[in-house]
PDB file of N, CA and C in Angstrom:
ATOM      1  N   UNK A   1      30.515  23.692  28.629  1.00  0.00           N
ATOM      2  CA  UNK A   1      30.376  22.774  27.506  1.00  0.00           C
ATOM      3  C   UNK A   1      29.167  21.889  27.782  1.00  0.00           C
ATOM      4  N   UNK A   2      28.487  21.453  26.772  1.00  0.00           N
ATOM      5  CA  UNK A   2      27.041  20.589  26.767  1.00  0.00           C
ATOM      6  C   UNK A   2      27.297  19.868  25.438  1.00  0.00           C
ATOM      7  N   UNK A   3      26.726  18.568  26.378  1.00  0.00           N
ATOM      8  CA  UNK A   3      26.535  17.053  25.419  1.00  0.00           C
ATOM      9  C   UNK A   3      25.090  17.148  25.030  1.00  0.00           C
ATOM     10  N   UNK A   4      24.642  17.227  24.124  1.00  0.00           N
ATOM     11  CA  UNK A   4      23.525  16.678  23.312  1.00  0.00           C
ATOM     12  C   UNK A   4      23.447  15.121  22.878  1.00  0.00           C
ATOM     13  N   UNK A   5      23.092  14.324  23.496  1.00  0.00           N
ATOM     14  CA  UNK A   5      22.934  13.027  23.421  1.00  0.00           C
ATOM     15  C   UNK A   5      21.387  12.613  23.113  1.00  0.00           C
ATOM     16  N   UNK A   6      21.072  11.884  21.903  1.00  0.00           N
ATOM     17  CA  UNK A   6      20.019  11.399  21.388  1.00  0.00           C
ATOM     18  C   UNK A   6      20.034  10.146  20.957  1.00  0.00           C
ATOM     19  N   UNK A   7      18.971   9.385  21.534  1.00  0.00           N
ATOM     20  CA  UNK A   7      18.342   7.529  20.312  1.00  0.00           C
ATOM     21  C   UNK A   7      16.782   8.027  19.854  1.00  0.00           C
ATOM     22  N   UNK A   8      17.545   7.325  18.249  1.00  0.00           N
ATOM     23  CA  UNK A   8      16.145   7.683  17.519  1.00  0.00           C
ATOM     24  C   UNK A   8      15.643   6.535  17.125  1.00  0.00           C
ATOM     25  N   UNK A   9      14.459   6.062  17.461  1.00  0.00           N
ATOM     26  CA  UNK A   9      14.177   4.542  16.691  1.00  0.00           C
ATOM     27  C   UNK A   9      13.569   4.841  15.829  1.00  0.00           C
ATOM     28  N   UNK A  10      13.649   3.978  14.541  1.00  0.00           N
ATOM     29  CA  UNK A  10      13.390   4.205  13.257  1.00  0.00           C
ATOM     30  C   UNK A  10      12.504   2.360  12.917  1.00  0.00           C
ATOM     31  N   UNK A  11      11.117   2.657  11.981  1.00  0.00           N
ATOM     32  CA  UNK A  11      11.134   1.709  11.376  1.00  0.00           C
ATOM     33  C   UNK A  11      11.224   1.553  10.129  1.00  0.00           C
ATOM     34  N   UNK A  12      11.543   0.552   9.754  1.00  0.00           N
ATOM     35  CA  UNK A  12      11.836   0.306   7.460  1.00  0.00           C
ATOM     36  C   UNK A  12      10.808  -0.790   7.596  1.00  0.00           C
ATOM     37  N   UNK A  13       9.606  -0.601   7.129  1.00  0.00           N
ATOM     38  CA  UNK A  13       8.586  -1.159   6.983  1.00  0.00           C
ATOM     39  C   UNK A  13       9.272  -1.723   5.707  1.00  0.00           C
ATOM     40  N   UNK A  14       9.986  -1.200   4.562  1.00  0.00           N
ATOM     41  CA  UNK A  14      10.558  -2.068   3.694  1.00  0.00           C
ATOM     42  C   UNK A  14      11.355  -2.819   3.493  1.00  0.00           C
ATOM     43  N   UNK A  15      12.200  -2.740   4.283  1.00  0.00           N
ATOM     44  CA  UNK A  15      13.057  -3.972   4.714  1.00  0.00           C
ATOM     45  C   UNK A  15      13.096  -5.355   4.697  1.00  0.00           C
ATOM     46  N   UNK A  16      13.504  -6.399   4.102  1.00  0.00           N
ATOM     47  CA  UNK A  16      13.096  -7.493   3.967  1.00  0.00           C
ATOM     48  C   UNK A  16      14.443  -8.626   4.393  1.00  0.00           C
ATOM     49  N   UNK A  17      15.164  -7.548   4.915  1.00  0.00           N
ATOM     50  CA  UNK A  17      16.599  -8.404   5.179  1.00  0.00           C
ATOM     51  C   UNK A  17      17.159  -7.569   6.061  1.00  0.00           C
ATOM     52  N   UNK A  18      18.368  -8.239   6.683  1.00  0.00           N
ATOM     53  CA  UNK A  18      19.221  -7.448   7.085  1.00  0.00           C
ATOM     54  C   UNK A  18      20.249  -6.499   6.385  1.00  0.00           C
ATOM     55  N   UNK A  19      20.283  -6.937   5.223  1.00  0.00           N
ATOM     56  CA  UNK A  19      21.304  -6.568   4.120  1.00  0.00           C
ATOM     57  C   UNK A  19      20.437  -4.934   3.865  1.00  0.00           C
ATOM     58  N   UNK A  20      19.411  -5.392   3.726  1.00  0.00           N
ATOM     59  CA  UNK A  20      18.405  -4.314   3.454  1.00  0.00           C
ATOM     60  C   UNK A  20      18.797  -3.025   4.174  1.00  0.00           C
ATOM     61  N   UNK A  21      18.648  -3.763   5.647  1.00  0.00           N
ATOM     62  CA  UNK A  21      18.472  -2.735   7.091  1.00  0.00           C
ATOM     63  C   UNK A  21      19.908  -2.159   6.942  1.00  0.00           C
ATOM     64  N   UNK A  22      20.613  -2.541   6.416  1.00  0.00           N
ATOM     65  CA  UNK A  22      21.924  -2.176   6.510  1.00  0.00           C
ATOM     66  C   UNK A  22      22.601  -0.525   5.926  1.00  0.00           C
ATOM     67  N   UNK A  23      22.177  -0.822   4.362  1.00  0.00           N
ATOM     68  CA  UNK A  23      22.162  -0.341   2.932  1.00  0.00           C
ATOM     69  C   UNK A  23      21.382   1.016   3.699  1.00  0.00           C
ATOM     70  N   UNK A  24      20.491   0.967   3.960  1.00  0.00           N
ATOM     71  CA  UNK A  24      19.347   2.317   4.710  1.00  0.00           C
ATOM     72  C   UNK A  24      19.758   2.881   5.902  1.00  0.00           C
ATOM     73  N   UNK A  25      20.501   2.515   6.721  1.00  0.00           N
ATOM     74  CA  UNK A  25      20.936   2.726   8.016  1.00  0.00           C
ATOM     75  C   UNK A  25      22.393   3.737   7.875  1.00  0.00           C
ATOM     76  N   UNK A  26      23.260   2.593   7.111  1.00  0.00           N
ATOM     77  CA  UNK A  26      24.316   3.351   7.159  1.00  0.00           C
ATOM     78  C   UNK A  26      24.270   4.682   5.780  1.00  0.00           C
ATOM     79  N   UNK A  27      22.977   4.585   4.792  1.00  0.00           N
ATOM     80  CA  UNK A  27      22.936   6.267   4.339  1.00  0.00           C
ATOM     81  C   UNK A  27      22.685   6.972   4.910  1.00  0.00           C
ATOM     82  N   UNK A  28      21.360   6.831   5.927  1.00  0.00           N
ATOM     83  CA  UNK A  28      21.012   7.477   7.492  1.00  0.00           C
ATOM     84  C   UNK A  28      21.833   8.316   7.965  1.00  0.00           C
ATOM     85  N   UNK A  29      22.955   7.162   8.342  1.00  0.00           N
ATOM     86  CA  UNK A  29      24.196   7.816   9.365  1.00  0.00           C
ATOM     87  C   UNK A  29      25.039   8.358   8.897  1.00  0.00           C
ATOM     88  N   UNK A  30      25.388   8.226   7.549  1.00  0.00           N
ATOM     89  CA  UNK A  30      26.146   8.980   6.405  1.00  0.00           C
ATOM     90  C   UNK A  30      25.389  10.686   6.328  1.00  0.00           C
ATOM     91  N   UNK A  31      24.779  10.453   5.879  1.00  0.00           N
ATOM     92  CA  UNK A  31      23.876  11.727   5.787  1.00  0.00           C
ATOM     93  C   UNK A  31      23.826  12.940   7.307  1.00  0.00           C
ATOM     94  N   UNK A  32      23.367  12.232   8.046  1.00  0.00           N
ATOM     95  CA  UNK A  32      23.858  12.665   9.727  1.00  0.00           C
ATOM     96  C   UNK A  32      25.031  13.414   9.623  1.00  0.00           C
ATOM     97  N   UNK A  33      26.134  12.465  10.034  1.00  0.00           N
ATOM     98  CA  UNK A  33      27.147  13.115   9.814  1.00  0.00           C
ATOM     99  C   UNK A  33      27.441  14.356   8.844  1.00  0.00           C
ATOM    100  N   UNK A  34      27.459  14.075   7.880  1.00  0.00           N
ATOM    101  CA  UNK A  34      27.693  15.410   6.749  1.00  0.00           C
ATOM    102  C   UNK A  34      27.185  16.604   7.018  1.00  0.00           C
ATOM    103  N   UNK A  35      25.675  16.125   6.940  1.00  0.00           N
ATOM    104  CA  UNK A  35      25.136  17.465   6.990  1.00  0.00           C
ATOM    105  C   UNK A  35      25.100  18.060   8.347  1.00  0.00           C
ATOM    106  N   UNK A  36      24.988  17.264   9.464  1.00  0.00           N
ATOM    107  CA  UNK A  36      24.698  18.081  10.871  1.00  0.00           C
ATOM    108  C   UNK A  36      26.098  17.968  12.042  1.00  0.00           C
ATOM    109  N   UNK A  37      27.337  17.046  11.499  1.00  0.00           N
ATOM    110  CA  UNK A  37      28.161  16.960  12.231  1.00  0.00           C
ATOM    111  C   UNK A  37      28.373  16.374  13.292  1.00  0.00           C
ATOM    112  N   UNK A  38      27.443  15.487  13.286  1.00  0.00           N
ATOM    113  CA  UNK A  38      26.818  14.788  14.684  1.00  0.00           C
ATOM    114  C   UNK A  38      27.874  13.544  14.592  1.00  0.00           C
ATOM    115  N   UNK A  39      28.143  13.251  15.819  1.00  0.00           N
ATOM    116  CA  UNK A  39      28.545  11.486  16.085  1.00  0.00           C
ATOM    117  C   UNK A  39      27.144  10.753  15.502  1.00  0.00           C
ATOM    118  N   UNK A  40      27.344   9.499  14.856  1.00  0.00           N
ATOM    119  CA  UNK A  40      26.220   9.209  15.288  1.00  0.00           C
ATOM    120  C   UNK A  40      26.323   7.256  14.635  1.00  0.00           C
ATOM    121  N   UNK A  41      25.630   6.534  15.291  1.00  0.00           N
ATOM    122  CA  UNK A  41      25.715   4.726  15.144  1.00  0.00           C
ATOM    123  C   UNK A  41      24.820   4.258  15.750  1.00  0.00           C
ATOM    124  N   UNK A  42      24.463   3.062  15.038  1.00  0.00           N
ATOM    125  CA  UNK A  42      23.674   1.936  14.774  1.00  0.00           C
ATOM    126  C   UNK A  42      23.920   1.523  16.463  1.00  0.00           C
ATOM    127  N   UNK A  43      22.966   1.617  17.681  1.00  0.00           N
ATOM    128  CA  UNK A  43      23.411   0.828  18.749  1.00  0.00           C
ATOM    129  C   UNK A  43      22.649   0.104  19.512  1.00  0.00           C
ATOM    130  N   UNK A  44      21.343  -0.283  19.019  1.00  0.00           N
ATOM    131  CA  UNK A  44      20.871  -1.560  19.482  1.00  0.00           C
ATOM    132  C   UNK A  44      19.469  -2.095  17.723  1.00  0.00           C
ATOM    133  N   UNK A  45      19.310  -3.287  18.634  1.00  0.00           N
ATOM    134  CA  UNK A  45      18.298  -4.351  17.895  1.00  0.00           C
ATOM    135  C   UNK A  45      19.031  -4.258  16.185  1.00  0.00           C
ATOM    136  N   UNK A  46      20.329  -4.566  16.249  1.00  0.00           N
ATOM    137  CA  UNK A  46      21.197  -5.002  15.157  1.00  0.00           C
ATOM    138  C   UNK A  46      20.681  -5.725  14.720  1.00  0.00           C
ATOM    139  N   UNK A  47      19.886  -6.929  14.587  1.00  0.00           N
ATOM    140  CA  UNK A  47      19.441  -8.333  14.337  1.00  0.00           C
ATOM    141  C   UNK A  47      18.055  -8.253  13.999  1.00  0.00           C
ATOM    142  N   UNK A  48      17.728  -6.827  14.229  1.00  0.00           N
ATOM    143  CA  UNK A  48      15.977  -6.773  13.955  1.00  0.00           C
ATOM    144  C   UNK A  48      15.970  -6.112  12.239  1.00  0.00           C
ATOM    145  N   UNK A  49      15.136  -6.834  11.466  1.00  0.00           N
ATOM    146  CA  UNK A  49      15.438  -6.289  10.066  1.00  0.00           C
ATOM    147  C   UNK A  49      14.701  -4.749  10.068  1.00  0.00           C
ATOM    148  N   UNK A  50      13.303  -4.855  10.642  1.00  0.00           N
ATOM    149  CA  UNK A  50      12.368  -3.611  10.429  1.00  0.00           C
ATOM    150  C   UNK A  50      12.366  -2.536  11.702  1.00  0.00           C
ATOM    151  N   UNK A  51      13.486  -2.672  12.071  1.00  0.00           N
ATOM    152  CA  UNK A  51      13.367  -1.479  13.384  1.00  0.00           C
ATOM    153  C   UNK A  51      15.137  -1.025  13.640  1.00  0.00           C
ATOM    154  N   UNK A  52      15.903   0.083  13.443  1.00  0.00           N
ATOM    155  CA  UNK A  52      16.727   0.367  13.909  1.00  0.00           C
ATOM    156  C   UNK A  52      16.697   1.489  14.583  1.00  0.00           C
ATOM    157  N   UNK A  53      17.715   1.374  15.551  1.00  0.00           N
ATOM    158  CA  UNK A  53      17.966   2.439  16.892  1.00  0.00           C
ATOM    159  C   UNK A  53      19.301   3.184  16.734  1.00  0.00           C
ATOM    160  N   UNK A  54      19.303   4.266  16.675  1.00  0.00           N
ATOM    161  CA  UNK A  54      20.393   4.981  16.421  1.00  0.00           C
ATOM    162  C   UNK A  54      20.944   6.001  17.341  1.00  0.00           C
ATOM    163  N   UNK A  55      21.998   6.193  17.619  1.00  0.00           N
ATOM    164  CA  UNK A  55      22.371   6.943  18.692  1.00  0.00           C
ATOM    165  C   UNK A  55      23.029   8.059  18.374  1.00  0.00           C
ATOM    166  N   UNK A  56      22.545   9.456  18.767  1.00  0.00           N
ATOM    167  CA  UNK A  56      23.373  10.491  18.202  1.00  0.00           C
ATOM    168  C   UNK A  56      24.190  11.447  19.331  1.00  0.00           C
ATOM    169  N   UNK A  57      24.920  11.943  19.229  1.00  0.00           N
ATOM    170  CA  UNK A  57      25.641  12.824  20.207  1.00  0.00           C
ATOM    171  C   UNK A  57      26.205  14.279  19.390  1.00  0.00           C
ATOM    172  N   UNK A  58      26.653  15.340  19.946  1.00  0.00           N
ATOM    173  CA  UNK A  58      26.864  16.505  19.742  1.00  0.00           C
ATOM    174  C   UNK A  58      27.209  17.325  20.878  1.00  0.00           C
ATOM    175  N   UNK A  59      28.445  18.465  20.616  1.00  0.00           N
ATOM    176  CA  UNK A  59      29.132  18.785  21.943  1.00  0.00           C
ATOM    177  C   UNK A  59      29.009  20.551  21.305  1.00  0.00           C
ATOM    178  N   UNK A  60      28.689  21.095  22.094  1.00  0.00           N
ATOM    179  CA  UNK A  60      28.279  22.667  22.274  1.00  0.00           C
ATOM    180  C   UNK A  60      28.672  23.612  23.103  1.00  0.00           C
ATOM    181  N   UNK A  61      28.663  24.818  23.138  1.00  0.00           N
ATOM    182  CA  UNK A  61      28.941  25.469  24.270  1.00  0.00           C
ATOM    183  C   UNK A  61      27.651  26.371  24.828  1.00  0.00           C
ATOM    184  N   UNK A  62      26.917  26.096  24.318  1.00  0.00           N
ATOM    185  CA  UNK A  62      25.370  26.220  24.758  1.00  0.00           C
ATOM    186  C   UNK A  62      24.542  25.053  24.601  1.00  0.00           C
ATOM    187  N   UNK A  63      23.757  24.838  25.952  1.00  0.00           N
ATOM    188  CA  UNK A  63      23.103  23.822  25.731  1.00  0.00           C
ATOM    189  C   UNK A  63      21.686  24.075  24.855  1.00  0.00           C
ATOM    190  N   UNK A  64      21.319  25.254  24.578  1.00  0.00           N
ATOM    191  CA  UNK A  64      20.346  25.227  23.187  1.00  0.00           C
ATOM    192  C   UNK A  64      20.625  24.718  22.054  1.00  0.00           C
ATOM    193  N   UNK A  65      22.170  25.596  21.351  1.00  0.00           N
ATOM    194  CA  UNK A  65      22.340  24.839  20.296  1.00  0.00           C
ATOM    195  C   UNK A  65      22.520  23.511  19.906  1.00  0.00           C
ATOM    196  N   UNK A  66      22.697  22.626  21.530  1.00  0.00           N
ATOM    197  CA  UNK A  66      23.016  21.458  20.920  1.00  0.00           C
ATOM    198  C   UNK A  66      21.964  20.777  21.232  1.00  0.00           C
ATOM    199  N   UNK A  67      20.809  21.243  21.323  1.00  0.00           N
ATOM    200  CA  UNK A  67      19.561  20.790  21.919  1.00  0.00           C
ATOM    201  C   UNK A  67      19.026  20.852  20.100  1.00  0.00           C
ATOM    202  N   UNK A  68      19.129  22.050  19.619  1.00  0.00           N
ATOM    203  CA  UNK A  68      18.972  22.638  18.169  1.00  0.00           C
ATOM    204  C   UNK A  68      19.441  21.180  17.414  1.00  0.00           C
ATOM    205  N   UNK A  69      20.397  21.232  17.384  1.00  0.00           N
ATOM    206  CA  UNK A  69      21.112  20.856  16.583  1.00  0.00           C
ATOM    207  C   UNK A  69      20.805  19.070  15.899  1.00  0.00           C
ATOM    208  N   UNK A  70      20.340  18.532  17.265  1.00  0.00           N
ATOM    209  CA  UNK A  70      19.742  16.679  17.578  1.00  0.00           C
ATOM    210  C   UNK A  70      18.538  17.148  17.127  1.00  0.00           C
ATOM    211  N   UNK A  71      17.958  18.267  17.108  1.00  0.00           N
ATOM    212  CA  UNK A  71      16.169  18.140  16.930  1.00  0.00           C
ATOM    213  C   UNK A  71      16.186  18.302  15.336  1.00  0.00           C
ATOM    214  N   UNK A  72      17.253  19.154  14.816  1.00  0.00           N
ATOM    215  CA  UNK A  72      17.136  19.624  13.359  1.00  0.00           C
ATOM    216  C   UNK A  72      17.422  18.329  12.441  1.00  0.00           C
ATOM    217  N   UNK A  73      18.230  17.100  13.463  1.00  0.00           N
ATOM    218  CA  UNK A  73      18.645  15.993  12.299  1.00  0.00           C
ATOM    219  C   UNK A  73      17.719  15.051  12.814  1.00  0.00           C
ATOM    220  N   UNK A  74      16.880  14.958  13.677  1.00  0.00           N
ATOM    221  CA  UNK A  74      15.407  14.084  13.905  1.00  0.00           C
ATOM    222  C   UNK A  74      14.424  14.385  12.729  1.00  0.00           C
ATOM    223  N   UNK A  75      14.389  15.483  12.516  1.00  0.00           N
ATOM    224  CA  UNK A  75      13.525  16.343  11.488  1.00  0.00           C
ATOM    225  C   UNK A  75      14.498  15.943   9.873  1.00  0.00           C
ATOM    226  N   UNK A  76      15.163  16.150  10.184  1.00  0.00           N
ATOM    227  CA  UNK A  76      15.461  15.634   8.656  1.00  0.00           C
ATOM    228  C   UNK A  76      15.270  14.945   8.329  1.00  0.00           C
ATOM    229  N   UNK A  77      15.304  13.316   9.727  1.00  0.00           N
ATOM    230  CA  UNK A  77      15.430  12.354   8.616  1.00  0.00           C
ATOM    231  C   UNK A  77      13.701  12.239   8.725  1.00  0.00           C
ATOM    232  N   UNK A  78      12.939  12.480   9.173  1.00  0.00           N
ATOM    233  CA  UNK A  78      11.325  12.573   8.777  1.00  0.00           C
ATOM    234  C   UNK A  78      11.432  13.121   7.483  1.00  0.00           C
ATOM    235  N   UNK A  79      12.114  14.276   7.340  1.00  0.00           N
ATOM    236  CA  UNK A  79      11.607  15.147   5.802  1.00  0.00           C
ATOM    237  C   UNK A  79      12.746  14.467   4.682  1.00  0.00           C
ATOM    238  N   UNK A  80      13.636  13.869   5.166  1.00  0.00           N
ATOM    239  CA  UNK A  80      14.520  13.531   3.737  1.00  0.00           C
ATOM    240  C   UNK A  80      13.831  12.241   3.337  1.00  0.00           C
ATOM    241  N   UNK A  81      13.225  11.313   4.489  1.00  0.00           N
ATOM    242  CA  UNK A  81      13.345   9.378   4.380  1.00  0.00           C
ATOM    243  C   UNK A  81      11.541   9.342   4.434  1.00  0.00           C
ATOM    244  N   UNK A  82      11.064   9.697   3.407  1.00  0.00           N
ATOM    245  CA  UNK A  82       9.408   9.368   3.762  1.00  0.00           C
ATOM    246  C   UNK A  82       9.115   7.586   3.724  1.00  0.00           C
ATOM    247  N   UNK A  83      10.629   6.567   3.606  1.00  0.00           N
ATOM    248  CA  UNK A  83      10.335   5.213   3.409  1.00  0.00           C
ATOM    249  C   UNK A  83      10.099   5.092   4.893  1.00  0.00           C
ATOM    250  N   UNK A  84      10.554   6.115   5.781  1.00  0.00           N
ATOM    251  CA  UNK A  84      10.956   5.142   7.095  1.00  0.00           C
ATOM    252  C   UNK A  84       9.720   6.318   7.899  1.00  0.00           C
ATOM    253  N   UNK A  85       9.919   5.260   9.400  1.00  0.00           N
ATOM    254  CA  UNK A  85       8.893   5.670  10.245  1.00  0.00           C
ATOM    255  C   UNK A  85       9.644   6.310  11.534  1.00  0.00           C
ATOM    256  N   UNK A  86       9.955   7.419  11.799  1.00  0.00           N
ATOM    257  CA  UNK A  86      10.520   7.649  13.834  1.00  0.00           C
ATOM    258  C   UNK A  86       9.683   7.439  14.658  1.00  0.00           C
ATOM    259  N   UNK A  87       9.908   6.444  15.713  1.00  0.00           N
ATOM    260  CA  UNK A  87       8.592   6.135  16.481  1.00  0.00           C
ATOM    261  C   UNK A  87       9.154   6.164  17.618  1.00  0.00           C
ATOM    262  N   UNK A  88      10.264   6.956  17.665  1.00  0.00           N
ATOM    263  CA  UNK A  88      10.633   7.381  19.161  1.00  0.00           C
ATOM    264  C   UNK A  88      11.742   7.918  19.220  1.00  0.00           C
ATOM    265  N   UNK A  89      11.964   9.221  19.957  1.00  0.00           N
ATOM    266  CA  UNK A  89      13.142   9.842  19.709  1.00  0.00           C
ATOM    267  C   UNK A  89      13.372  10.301  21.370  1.00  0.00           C
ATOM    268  N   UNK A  90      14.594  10.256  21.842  1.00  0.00           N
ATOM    269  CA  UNK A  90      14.831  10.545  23.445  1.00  0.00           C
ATOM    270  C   UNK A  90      15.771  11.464  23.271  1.00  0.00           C
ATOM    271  N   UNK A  91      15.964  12.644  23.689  1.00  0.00           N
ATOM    272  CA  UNK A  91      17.283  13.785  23.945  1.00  0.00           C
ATOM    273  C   UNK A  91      17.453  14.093  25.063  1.00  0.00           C
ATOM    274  N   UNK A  92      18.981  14.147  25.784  1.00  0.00           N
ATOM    275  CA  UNK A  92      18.893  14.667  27.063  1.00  0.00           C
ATOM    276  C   UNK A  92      20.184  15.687  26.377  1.00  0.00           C
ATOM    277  N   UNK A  93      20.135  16.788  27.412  1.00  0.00           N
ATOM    278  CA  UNK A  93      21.357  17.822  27.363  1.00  0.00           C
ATOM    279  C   UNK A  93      22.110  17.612  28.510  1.00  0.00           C
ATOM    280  N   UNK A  94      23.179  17.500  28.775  1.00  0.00           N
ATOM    281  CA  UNK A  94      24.188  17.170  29.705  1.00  0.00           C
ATOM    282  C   UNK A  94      25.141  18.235  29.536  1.00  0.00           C
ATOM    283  N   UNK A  95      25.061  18.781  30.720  1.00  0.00           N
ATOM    284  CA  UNK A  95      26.439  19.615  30.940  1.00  0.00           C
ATOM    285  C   UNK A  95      27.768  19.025  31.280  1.00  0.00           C
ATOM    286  N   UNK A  96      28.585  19.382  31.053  1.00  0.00           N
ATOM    287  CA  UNK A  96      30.605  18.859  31.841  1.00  0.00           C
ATOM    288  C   UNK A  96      31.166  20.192  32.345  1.00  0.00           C
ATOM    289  N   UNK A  97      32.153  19.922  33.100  1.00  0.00           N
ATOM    290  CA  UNK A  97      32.667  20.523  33.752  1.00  0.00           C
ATOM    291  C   UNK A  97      31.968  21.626  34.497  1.00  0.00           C
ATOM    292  N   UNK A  98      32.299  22.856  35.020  1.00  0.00           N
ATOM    293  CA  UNK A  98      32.239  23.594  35.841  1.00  0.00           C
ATOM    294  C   UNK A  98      31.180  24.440  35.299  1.00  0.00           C
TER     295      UNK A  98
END
């Protein structure tokens, strides 16, 4: 079994609030979920209006597909969200057990 664990930082150059950052974040993570099945939440610089960090995870029995799988919803949200900016994305693959 393999963990696909990813943070994607995102900026909303449009953002003008937190209310803002909010409304955009959690369609983000809405969207995530649905379409790619991923865990995935809001987990640092809560308080920053124009920059959120998002954390994604995914559990596989190959560590390609779940390598696949974090890269295909990095890419989405570039091709679905042309409001927002990814200005940094980290993936590690982690194996468990034996």
């Amino acid at each position: 079994m393999y963990t696909a664990i990813g943070q994607v930082t995102l900026h909303l150059p449009a953002s003008a609030s937190l209310k803002d950052k909010r409304q955009v974040v959690r369609s983000v993570l809405a969207r995530l979920r649905n379409q790619f099945e991923v865990s995935a939440a809001e987990v640092a610089r809560q308080d920053s209006w124009q920059v959120a960090v998002l954390g994604l995870a995914y559990v596989s029995g190959e560590a390609g597909h779940a390598q696949e799988v974090l890269d295909h919803a990095v890419r989405y949200i570039e091709d679905s969200r042309p409001d927002l900016a990814v200005t940094d994305v980290r993936v590690d693959v982690l194996p468990f057990g034996d």
